[in-house]
PDB file of N, CA and C in Angstrom:
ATOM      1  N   UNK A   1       0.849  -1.184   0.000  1.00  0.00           N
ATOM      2  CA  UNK A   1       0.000   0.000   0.000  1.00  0.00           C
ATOM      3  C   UNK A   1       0.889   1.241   0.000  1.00  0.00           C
ATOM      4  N   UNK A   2       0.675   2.373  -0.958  1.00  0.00           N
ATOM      5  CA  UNK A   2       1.714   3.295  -0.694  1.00  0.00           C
ATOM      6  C   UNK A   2       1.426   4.286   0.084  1.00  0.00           C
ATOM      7  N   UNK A   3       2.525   5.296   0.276  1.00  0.00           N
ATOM      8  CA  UNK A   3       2.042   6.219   1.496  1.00  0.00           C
ATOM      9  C   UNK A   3       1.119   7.273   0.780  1.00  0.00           C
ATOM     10  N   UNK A   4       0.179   7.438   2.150  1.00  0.00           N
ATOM     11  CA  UNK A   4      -0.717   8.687   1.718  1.00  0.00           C
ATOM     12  C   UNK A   4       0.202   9.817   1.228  1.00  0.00           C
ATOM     13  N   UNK A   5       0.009  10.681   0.228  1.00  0.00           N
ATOM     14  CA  UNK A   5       0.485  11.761  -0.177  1.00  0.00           C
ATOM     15  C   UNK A   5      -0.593  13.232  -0.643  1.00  0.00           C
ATOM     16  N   UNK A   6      -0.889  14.034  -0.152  1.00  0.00           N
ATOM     17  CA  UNK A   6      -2.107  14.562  -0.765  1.00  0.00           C
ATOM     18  C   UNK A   6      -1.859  15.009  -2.396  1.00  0.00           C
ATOM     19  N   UNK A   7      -2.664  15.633  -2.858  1.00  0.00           N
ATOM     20  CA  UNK A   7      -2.878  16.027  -3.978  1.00  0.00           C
ATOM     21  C   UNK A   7      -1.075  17.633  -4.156  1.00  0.00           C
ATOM     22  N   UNK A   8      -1.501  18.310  -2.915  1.00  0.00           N
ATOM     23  CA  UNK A   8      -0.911  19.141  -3.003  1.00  0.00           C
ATOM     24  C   UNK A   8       0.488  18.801  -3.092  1.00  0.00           C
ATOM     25  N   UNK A   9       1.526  17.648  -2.608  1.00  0.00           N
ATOM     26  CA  UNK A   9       2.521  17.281  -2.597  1.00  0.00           C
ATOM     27  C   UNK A   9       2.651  16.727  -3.790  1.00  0.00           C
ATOM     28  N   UNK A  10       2.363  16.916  -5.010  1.00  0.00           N
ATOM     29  CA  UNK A  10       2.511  16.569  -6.220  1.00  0.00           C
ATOM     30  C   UNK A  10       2.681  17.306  -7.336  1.00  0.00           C
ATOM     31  N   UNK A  11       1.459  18.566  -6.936  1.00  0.00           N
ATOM     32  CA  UNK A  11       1.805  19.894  -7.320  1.00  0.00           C
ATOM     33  C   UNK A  11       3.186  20.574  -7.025  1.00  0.00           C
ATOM     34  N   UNK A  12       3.573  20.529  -5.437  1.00  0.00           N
ATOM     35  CA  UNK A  12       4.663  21.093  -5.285  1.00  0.00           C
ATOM     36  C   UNK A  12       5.782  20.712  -5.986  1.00  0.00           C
ATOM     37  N   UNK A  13       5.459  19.454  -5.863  1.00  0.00           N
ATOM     38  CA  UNK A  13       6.304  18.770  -6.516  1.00  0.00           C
ATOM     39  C   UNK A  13       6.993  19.442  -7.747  1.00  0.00           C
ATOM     40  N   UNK A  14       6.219  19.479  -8.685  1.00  0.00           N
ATOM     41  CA  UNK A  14       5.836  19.864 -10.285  1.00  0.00           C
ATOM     42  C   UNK A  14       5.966  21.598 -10.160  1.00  0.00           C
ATOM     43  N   UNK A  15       5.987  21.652  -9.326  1.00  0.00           N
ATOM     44  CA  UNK A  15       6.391  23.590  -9.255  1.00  0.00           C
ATOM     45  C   UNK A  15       8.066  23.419  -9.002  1.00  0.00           C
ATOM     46  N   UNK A  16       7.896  22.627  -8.281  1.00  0.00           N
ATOM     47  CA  UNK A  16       9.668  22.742  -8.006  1.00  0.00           C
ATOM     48  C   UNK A  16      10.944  22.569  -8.740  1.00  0.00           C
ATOM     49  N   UNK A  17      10.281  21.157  -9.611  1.00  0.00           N
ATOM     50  CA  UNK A  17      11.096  20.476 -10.722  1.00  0.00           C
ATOM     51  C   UNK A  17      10.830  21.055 -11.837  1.00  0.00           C
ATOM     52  N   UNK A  18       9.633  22.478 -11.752  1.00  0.00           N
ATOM     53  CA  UNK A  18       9.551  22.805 -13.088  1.00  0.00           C
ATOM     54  C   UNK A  18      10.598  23.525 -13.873  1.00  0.00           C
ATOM     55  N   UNK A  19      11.135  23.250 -15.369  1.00  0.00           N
ATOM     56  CA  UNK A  19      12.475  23.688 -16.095  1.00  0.00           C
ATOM     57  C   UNK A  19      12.120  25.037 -16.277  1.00  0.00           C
ATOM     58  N   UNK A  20      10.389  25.305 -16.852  1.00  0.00           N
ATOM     59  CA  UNK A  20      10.599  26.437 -17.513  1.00  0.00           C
ATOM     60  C   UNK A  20       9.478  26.955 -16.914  1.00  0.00           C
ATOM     61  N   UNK A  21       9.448  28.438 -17.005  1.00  0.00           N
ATOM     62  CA  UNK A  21       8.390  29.041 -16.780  1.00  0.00           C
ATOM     63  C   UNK A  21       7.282  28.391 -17.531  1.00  0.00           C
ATOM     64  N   UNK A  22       7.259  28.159 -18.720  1.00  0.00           N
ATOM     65  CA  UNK A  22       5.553  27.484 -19.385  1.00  0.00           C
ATOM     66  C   UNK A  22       5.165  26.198 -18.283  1.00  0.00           C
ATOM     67  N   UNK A  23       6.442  25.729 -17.779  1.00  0.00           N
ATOM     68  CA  UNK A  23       6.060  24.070 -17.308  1.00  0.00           C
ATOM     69  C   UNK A  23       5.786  24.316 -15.392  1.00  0.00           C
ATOM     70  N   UNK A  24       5.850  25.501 -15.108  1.00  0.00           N
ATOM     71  CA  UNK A  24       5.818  26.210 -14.026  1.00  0.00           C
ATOM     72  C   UNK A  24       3.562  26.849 -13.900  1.00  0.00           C
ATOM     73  N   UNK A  25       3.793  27.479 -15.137  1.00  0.00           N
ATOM     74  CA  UNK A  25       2.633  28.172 -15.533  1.00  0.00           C
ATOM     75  C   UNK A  25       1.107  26.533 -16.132  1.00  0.00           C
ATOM     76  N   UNK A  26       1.650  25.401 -16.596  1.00  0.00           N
ATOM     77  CA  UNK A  26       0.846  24.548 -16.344  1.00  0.00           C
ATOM     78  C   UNK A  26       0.269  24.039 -15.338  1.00  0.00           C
ATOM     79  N   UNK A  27       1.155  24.222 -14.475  1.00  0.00           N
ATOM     80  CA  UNK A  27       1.461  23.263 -12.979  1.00  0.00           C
ATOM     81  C   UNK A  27      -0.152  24.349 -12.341  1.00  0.00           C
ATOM     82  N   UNK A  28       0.427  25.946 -12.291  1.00  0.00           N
ATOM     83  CA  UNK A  28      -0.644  26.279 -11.955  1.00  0.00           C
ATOM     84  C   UNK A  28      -1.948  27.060 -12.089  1.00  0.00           C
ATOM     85  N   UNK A  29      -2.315  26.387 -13.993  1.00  0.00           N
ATOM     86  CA  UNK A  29      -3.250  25.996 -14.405  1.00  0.00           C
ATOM     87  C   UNK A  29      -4.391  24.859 -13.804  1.00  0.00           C
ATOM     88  N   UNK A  30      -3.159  24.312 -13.968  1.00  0.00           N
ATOM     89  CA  UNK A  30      -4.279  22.639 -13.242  1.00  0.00           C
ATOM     90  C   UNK A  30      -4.415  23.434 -11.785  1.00  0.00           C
ATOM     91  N   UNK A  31      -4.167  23.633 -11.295  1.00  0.00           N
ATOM     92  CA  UNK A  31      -4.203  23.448  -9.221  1.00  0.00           C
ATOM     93  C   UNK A  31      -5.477  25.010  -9.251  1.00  0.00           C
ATOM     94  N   UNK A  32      -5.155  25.649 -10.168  1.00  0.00           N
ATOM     95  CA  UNK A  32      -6.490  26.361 -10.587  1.00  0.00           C
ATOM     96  C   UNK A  32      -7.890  25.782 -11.320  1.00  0.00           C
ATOM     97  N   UNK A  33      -7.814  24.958 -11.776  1.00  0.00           N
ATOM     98  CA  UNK A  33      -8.813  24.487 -12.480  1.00  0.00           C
ATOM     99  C   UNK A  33      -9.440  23.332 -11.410  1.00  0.00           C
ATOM    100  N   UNK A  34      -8.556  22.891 -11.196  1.00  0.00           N
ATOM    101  CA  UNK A  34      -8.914  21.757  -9.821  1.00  0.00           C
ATOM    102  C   UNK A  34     -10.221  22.721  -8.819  1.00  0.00           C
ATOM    103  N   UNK A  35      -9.129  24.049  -8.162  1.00  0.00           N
ATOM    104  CA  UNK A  35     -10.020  24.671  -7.082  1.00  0.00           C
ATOM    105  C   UNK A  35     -10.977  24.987  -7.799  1.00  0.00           C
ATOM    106  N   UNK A  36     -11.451  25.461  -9.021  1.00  0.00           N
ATOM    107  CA  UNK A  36     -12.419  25.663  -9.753  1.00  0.00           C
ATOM    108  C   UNK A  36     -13.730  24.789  -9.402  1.00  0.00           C
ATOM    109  N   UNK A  37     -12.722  23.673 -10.128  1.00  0.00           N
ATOM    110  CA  UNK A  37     -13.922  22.379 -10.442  1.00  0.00           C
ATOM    111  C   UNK A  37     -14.495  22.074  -8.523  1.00  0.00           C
ATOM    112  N   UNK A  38     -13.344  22.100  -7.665  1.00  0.00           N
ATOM    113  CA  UNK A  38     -14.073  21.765  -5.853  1.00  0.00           C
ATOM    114  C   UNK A  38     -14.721  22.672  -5.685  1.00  0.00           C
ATOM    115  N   UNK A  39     -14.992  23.845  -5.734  1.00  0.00           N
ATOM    116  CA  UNK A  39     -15.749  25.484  -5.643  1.00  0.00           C
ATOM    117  C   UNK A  39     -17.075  24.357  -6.253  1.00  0.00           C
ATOM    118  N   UNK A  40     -17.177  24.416  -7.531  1.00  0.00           N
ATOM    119  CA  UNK A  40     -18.566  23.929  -8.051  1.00  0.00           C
ATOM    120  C   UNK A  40     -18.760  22.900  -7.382  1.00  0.00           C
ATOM    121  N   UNK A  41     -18.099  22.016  -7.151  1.00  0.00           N
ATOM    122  CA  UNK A  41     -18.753  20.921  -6.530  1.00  0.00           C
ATOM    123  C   UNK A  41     -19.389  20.869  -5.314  1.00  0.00           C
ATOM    124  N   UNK A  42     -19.069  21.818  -4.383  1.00  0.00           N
ATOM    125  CA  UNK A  42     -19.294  22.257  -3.102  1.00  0.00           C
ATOM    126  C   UNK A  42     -20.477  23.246  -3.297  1.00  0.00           C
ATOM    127  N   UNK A  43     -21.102  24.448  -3.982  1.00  0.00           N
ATOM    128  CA  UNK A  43     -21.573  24.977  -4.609  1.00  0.00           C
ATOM    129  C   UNK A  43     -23.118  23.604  -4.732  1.00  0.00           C
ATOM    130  N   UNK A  44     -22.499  22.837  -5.511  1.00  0.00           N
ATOM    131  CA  UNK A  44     -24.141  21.726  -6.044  1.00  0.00           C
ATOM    132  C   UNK A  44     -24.355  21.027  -4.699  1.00  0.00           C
ATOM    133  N   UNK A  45     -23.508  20.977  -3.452  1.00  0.00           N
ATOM    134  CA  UNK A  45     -24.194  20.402  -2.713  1.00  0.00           C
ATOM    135  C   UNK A  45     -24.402  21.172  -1.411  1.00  0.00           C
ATOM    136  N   UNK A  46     -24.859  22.609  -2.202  1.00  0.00           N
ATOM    137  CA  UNK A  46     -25.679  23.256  -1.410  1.00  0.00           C
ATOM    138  C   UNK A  46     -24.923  23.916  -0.498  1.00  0.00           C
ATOM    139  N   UNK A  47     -23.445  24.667  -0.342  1.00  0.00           N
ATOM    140  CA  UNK A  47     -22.850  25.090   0.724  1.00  0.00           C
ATOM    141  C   UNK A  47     -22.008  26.395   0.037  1.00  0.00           C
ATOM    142  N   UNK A  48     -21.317  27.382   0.345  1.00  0.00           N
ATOM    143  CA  UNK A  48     -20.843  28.606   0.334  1.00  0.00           C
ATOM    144  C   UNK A  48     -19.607  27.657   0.467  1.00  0.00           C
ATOM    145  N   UNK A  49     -18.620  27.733  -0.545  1.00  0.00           N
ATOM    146  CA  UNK A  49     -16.745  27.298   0.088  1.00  0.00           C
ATOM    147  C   UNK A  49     -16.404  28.439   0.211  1.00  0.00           C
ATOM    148  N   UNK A  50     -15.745  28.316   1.395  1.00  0.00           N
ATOM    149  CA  UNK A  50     -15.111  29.403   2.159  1.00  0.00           C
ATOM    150  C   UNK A  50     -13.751  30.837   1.359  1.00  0.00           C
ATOM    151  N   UNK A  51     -13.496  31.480   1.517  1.00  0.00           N
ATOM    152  CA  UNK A  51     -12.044  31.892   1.143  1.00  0.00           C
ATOM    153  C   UNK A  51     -11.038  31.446   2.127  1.00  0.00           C
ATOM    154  N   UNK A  52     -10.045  31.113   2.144  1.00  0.00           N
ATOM    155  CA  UNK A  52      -8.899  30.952   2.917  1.00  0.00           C
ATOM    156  C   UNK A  52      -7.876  31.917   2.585  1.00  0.00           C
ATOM    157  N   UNK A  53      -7.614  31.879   1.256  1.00  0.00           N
ATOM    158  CA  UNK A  53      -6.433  32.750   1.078  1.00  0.00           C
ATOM    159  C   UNK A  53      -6.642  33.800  -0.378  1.00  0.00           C
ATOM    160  N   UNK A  54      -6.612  34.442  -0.311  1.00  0.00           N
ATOM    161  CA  UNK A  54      -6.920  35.252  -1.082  1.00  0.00           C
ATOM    162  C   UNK A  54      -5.966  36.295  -1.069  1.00  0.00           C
ATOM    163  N   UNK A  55      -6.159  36.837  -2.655  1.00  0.00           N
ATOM    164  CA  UNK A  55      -5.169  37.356  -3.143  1.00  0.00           C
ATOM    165  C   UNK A  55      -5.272  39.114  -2.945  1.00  0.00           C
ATOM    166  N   UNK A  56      -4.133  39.753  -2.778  1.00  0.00           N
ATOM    167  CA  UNK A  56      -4.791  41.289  -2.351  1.00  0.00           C
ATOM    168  C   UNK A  56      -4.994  41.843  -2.940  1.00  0.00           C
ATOM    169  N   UNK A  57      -5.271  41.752  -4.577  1.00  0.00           N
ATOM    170  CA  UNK A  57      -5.874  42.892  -5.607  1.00  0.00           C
ATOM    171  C   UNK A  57      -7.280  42.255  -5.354  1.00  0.00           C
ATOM    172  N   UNK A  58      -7.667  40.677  -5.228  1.00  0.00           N
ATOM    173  CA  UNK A  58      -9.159  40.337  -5.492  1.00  0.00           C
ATOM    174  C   UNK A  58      -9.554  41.340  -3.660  1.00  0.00           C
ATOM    175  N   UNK A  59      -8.835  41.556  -2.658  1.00  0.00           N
ATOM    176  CA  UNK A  59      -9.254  41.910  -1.329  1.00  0.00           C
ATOM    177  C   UNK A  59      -9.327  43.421  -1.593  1.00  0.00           C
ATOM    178  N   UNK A  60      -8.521  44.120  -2.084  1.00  0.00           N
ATOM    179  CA  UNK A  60      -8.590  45.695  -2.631  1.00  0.00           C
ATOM    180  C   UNK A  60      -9.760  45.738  -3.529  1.00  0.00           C
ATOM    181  N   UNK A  61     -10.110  45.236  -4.629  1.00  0.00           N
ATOM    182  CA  UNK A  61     -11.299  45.511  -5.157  1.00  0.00           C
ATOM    183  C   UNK A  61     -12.464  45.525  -4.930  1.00  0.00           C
ATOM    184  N   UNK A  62     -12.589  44.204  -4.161  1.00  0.00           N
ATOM    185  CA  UNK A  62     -13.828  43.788  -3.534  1.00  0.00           C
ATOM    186  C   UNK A  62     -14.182  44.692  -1.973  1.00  0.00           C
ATOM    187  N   UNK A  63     -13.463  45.346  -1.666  1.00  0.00           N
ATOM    188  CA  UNK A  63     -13.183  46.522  -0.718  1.00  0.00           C
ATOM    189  C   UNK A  63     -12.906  45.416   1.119  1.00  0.00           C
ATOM    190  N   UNK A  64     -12.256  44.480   0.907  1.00  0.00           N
ATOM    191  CA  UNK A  64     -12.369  43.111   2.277  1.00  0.00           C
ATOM    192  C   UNK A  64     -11.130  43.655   2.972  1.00  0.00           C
ATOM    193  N   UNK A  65     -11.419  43.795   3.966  1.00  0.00           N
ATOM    194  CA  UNK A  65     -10.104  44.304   4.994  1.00  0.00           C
ATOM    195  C   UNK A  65     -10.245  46.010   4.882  1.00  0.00           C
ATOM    196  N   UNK A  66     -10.514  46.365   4.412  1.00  0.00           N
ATOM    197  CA  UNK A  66      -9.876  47.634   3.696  1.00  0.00           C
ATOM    198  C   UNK A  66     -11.108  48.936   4.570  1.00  0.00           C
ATOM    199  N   UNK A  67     -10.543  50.197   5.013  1.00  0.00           N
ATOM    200  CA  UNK A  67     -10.666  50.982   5.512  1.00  0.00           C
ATOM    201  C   UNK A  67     -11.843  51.617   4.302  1.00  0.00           C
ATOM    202  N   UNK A  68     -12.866  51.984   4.364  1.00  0.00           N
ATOM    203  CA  UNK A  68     -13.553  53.033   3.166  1.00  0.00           C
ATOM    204  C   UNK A  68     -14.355  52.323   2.735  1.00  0.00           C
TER     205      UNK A  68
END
């Protein structure tokens, strides 16, 4: 049986060993499209997915944290 590894230790993986920026910029395509596709899936069974980390132009625009 092999060892548990999550999803994310595979990605890192593939960010780390990546040669080139394009093979860098796939890596996080997929790990975007992934959170995409769990957002909807969470979404159809009826629940709000949370933010955890978020980025500070989407927190500046959306006016979150921010004084005004």
């Amino acid at each position: 049986m092999p060892n548990y590894k999550p999803s994310s230790f595979y990605f890192r993986k593939a960010l780390r060993s990546a040669k080139t920026v394009e093979e860098a910029r796939d890596v996080g395509f997929t790990v975007v499209l992934e959170l995409e596709q769990l957002k909807e899936w969470v979404r159809e069974q009826g629940f709000i997915p949370p933010k955890m980390h978020i980025m500070r132009e989407e927190a500046e625009e959306k006016g979150w944290g921010c004084d005004g």
